[in-house]
N, C-alpha and C. Protein backbone atom coordinates (compact mmCIF):
# COMPACT_ATOMS: atom_id res chain seq x y z
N UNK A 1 102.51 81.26 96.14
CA UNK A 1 102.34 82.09 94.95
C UNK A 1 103.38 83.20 94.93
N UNK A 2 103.89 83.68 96.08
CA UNK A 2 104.81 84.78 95.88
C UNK A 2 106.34 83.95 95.34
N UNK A 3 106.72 83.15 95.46
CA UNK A 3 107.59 82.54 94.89
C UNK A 3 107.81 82.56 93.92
N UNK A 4 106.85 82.19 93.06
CA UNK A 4 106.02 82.22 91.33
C UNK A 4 106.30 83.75 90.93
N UNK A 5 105.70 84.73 91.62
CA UNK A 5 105.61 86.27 91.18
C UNK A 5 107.27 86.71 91.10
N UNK A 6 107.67 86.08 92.15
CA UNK A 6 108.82 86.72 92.46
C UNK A 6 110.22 86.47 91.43
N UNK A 7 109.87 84.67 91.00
CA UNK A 7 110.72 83.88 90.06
C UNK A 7 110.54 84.24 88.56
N UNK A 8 108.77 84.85 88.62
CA UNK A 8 108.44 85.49 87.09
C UNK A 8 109.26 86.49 86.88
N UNK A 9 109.24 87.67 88.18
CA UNK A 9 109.94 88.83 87.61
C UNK A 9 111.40 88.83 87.40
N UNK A 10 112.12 87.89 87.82
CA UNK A 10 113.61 87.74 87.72
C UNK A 10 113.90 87.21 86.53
N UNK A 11 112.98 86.43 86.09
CA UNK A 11 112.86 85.75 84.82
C UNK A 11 112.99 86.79 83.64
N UNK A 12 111.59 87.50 83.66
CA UNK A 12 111.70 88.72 82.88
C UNK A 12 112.89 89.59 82.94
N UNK A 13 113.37 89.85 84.52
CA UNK A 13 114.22 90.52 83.99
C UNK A 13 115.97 90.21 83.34
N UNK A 14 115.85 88.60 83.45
CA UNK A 14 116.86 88.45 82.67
C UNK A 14 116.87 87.72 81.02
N UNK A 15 115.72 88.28 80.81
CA UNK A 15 114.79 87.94 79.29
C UNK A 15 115.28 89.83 78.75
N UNK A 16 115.25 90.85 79.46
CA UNK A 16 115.01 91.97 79.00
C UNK A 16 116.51 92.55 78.48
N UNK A 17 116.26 93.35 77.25
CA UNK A 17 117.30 94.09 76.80
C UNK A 17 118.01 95.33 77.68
N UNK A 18 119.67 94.94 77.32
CA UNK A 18 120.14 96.17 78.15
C UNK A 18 119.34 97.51 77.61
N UNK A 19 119.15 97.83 76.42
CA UNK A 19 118.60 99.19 76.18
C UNK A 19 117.69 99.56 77.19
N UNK A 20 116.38 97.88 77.29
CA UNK A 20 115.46 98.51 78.55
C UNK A 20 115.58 98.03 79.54
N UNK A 21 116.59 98.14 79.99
CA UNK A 21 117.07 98.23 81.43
C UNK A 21 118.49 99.22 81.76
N UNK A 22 118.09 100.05 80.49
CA UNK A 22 119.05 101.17 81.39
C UNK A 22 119.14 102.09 82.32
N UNK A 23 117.85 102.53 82.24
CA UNK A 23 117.31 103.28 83.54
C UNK A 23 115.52 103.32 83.62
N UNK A 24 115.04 103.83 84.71
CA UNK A 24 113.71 103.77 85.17
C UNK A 24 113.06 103.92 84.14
N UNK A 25 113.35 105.31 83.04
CA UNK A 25 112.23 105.88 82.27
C UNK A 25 112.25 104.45 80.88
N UNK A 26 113.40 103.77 81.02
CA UNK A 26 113.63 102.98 79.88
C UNK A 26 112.37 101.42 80.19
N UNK A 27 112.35 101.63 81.21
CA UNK A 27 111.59 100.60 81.67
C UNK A 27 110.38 100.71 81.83
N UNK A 28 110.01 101.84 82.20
CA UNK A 28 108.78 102.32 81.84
C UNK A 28 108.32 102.45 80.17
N UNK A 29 108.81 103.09 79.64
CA UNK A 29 108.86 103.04 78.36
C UNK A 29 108.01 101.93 77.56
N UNK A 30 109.50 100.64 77.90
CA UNK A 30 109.16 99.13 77.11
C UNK A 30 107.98 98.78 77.39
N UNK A 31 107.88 99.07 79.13
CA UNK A 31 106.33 98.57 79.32
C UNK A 31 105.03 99.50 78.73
N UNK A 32 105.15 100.64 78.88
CA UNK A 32 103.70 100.76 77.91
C UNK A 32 103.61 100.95 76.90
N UNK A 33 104.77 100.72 76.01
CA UNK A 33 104.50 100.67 74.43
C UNK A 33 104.60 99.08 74.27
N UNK A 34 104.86 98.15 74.66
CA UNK A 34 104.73 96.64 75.43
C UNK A 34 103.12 96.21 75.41
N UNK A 35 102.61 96.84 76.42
CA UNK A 35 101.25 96.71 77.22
C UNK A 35 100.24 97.05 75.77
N UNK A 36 100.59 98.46 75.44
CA UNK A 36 99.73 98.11 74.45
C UNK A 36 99.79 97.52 72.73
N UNK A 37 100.88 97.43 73.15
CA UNK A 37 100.91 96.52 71.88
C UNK A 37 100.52 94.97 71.49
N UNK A 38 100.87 94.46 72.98
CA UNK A 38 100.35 93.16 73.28
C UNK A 38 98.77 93.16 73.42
N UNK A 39 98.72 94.04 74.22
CA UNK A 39 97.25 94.04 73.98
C UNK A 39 95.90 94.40 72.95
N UNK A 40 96.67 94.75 71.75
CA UNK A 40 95.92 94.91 70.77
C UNK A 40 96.12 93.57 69.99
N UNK A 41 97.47 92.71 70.15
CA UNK A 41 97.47 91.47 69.37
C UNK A 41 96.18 90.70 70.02
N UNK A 42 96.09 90.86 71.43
CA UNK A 42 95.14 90.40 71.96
C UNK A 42 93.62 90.32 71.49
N UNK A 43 93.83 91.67 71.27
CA UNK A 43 92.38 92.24 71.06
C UNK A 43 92.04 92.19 69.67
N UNK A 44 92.71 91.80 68.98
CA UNK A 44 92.80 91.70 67.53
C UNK A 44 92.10 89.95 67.14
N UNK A 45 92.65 89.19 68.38
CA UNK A 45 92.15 87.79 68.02
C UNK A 45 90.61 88.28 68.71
N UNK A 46 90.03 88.95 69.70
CA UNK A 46 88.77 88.60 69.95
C UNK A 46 88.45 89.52 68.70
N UNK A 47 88.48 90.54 68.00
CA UNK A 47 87.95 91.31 66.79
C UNK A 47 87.48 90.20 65.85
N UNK A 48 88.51 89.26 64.93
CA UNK A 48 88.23 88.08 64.33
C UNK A 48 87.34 87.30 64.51
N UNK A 49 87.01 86.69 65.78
CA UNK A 49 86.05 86.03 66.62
C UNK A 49 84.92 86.56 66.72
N UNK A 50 85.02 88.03 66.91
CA UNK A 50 83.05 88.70 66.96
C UNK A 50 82.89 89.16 65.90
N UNK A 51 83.63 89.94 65.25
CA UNK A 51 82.79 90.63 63.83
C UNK A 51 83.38 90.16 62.42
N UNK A 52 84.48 88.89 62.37
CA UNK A 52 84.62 88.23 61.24
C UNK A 52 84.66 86.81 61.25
N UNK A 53 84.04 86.40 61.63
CA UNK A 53 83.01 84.73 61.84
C UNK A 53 84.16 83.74 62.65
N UNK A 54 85.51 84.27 62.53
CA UNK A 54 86.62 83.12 63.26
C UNK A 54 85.92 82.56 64.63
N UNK A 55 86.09 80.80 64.91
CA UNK A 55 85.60 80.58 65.68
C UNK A 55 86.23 80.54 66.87
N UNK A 56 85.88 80.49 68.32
CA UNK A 56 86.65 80.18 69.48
C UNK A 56 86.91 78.89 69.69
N UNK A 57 88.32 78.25 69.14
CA UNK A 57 88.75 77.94 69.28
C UNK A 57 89.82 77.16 70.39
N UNK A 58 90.32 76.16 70.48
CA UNK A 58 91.39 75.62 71.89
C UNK A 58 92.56 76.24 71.24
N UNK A 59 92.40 76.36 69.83
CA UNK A 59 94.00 77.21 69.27
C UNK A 59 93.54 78.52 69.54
N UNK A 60 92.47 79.45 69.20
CA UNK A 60 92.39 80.67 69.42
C UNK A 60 92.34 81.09 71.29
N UNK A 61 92.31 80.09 71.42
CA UNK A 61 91.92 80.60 73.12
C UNK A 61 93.79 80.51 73.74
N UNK A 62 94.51 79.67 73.26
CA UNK A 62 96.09 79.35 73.52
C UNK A 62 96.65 80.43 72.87
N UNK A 63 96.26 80.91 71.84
CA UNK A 63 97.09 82.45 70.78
C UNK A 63 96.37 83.60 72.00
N UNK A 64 95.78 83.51 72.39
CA UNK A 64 95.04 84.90 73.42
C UNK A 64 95.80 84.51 75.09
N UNK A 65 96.09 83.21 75.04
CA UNK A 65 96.48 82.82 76.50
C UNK A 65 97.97 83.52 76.36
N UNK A 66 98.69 82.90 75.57
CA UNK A 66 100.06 83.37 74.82
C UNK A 66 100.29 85.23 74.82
N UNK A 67 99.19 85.98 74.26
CA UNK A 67 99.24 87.19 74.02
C UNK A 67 98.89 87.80 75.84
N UNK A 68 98.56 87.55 76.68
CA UNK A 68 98.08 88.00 77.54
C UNK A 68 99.56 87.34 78.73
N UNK A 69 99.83 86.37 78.12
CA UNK A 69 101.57 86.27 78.89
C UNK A 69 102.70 87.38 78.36
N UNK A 70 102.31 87.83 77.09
CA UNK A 70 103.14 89.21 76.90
C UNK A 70 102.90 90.04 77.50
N UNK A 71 101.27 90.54 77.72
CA UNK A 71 101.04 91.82 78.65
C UNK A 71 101.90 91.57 79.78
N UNK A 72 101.66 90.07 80.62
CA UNK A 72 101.88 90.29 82.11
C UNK A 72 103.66 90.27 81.98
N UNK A 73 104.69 89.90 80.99
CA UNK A 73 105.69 90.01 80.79
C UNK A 73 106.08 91.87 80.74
N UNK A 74 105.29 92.86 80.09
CA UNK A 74 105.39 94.18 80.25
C UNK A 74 104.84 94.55 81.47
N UNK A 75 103.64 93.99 82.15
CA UNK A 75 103.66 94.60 83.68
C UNK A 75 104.69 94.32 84.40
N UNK A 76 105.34 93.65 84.25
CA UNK A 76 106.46 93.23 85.43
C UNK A 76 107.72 94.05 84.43
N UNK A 77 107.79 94.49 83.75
CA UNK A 77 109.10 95.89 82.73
C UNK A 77 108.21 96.42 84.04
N UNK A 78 107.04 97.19 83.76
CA UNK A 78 106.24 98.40 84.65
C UNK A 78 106.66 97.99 86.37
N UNK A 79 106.57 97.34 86.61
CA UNK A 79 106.60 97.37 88.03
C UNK A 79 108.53 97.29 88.46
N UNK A 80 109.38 96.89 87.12
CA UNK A 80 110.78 97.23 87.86
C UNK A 80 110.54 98.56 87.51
N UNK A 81 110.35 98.90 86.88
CA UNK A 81 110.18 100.90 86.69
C UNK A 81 109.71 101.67 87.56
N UNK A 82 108.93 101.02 88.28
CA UNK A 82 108.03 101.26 89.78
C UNK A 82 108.98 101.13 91.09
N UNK A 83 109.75 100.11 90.63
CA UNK A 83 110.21 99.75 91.97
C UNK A 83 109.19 99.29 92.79
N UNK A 84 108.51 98.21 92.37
CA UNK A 84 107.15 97.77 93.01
C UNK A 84 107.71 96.17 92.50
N UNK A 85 106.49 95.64 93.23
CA UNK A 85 106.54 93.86 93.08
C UNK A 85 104.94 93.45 92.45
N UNK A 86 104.73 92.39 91.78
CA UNK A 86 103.95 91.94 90.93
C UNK A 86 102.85 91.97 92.01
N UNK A 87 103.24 91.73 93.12
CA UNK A 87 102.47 91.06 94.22
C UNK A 87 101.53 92.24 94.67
N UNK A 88 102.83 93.45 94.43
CA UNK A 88 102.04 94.92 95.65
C UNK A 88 100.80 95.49 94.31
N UNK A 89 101.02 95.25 92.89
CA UNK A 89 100.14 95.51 92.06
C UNK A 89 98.64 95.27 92.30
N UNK A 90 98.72 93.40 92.61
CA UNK A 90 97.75 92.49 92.35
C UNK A 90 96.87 93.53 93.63
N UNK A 91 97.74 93.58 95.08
CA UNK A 91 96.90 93.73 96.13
C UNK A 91 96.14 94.97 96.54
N UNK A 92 96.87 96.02 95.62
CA UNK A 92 96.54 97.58 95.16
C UNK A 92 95.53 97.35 94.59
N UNK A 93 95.26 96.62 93.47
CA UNK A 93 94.01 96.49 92.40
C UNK A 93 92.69 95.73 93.36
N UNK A 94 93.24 94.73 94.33
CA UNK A 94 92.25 94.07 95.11
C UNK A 94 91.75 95.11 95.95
N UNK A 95 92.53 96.08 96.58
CA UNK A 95 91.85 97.06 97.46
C UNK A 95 91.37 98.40 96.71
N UNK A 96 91.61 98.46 95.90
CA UNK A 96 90.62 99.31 95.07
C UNK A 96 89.13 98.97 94.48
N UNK A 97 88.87 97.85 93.81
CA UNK A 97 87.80 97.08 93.56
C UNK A 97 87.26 96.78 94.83
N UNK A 98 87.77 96.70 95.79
CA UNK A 98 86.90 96.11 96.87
C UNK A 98 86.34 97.57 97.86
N UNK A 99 86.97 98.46 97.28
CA UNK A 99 86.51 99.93 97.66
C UNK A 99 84.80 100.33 96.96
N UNK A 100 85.32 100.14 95.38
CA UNK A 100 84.50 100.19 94.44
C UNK A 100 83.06 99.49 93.83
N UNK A 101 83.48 98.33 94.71
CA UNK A 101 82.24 97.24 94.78
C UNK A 101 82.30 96.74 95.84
N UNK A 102 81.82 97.38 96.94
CA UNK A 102 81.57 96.56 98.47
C UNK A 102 81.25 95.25 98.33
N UNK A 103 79.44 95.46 96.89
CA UNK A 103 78.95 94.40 97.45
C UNK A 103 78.73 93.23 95.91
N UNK A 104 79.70 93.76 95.40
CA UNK A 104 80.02 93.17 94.00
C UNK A 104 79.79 94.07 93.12
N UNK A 105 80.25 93.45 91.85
CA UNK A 105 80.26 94.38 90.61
C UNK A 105 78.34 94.89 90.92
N UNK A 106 78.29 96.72 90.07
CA UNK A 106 77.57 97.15 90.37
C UNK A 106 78.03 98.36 89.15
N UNK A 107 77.00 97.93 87.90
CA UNK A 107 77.43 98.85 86.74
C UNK A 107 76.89 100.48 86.95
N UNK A 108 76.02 100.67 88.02
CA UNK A 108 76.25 102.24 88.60
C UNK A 108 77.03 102.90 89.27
N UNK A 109 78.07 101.93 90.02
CA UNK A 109 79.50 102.21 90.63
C UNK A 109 80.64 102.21 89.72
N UNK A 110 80.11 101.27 88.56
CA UNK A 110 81.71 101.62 87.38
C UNK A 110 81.14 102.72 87.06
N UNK A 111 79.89 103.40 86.71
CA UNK A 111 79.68 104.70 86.07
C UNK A 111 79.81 105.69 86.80
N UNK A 112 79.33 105.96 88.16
CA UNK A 112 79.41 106.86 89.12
C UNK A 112 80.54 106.42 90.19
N UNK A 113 81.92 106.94 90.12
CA UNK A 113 83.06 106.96 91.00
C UNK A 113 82.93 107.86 91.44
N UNK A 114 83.23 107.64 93.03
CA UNK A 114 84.11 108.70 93.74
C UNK A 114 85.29 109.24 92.79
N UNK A 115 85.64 110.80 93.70
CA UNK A 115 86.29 111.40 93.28
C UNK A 115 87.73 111.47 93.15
N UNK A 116 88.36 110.20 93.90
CA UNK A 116 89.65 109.78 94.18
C UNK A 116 89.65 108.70 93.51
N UNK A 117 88.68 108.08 93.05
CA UNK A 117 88.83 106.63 92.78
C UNK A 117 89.21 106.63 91.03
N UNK A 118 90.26 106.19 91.01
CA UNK A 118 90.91 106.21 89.55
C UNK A 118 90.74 104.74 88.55
């Protein structure tokens, strides 16, 4: 799998515009005006689906699969901005959740965090 992470981000980054890749803040930038932009196209197909009758679909589920390959296309802008790897993300997020839910999800631990826990 690190092969994959590693071949994605080279990919992206020779998919990306010189503008955003001129320096750190530029890369940061693309990615979170990126992140959320993709992610409202995202969120825009489940809107349709719950509160205006569109059904779930193998096409609506491929337009959301599609939109959620843009996000992870702006996390990896975010992580050259980081100077981080797709990989050190995934394993940051695994050791945080696994901080946060010892013993699995536990909707009084998403409500009540520790005081470090972001």
């Amino acid at each position: 799998m690190n092969n994959l992470l590693e071949d994605y981000q080279k990919f992206v980054d020779s998919t990306t515009s010189a503008e955003s890749k001129k320096d750190r803040l530029a890369r940061l930038n693309t990615a979170a005006i990126g992140i959320c932009a993709e992610g409202g196209e995202f969120a825009e197909i489940v809107k349709k689906i719950l509160f205006q009758g569109k059904p779930l679909t193998e096409d609506s589920m491929l337009h959301m699969k599609k939109e959620l390959g843009d996000v992870m296309w702006y996390i990896a802008q975010g992580c050259y901005g980081l100077d981080i790897s797709l990989e050190s993300v995934i394993l940051e997020n695994i050791k945080k959740l696994e901080a946060r839910y010892p013993y699995g999800f536990e909707a009084i631990r998403s409500e009540n965090r520790e005081v470090e826990d972001i």
